[in-house]
Every structure is written in structure tokens, then in C-alpha cells.
Protein backbone atom coordinates (compact mmCIF):
# COMPACT_ATOMS: atom_id res chain seq x y z
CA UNK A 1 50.67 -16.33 211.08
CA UNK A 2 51.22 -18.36 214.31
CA UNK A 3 52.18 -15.28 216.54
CA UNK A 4 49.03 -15.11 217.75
CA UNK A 5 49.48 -17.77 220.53
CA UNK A 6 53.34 -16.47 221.14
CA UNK A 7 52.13 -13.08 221.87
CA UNK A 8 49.60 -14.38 224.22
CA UNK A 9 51.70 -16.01 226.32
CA UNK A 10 53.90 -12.98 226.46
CA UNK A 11 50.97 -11.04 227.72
CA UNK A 12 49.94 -13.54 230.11
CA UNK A 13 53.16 -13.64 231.98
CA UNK A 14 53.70 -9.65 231.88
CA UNK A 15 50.35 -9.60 233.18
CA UNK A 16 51.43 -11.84 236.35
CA UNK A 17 54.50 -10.26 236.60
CA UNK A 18 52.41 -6.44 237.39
CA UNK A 19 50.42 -7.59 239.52
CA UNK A 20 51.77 -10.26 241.10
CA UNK A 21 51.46 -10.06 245.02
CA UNK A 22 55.33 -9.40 245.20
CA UNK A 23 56.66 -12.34 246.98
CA UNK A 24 60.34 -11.40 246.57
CA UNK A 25 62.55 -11.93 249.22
CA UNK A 26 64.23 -9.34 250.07
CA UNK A 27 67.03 -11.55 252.73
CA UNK A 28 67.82 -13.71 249.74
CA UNK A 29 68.31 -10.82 247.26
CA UNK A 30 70.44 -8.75 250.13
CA UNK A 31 72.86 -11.68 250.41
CA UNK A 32 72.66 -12.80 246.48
CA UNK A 33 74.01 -8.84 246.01
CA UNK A 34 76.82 -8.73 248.78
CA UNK A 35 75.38 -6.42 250.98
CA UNK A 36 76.21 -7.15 254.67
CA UNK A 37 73.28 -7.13 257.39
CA UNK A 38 74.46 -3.37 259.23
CA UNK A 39 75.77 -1.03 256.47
CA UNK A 40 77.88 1.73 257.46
CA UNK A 41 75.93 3.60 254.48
CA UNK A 42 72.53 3.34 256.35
CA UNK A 43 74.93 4.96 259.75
CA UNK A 44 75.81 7.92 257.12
CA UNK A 45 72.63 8.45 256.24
CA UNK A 46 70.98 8.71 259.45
CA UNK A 47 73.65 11.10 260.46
CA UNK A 48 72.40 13.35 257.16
CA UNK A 49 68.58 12.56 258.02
CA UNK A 50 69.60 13.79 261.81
CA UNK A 51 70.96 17.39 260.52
CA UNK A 52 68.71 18.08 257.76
CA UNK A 53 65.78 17.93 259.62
CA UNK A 54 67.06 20.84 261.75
CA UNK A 55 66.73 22.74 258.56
CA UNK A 56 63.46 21.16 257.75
CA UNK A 57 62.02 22.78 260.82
CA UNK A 58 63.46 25.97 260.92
CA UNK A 59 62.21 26.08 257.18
CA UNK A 60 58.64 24.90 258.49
CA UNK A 61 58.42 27.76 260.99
CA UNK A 62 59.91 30.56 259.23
CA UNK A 63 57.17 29.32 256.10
CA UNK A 64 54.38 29.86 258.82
CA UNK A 65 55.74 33.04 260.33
CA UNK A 66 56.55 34.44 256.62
CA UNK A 67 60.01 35.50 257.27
CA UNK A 68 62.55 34.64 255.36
CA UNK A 69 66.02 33.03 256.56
CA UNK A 70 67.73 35.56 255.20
């Protein structure tokens, strides 16, 4: 007896915790983690996102022509 009113508390704050409105800030938690402003891992990706999506299209129109790359 008596977990009755632990156990509601627990659900109450799950509860707000899914669906709270957010309100994390995402600055704070950038600096709190080390992660400096311009990464040179967002530079890398780009670079990737740049020369896959060559493939992407050529994929796109050989998918609506029905040939195959090969």
C-alpha cells in the first residue's frame, strides 16, 4: 500500500515530459556538449549531399524512362 500516490506522480511528470511543448534550447545544449558554432562535419556533409544527389537524379530519370544503369 502507499504506491498509489508515488506512481501517480510518476505518471504525471512522464505525461508532461511527452507532450511538453519542447522548450529546449538547443544554443545552450550545443555549447553544454562542446560543439563549436561552424563544424567542419556539417562542410563534409554538404560535400556528400552535393554528389549524391547527382545519383539521386540520374536514378529518378532512368526509374521514369525504365532503363536500367547498367
Amino acid at each position: 500500500m502507499g504506491r498509489g500516490r508515488a506512481k501517480a506522480k510518476q505518471v504525471k511528470v512522464a505525461r508532461q515530459l511527452k507532450y511538453s511543448s519542447g522548450g529546449t534550447d538547443l544554443d545552450r545544449l550545443q555549447k553544454e556538449l562542446g560543439v563549436p558554432d561552424d563544424s567542419p562535419a556539417d562542410d563534409a556533409y554538404d560535400e556528400l549531399a552535393e554528389k549524391y544527389a547527382d545519383y539521386a537524379d540520374d536514378y529518378e530519370d532512368q526509374r521514369k524512362n525504365g532503363t536500367s544503369g547498367h
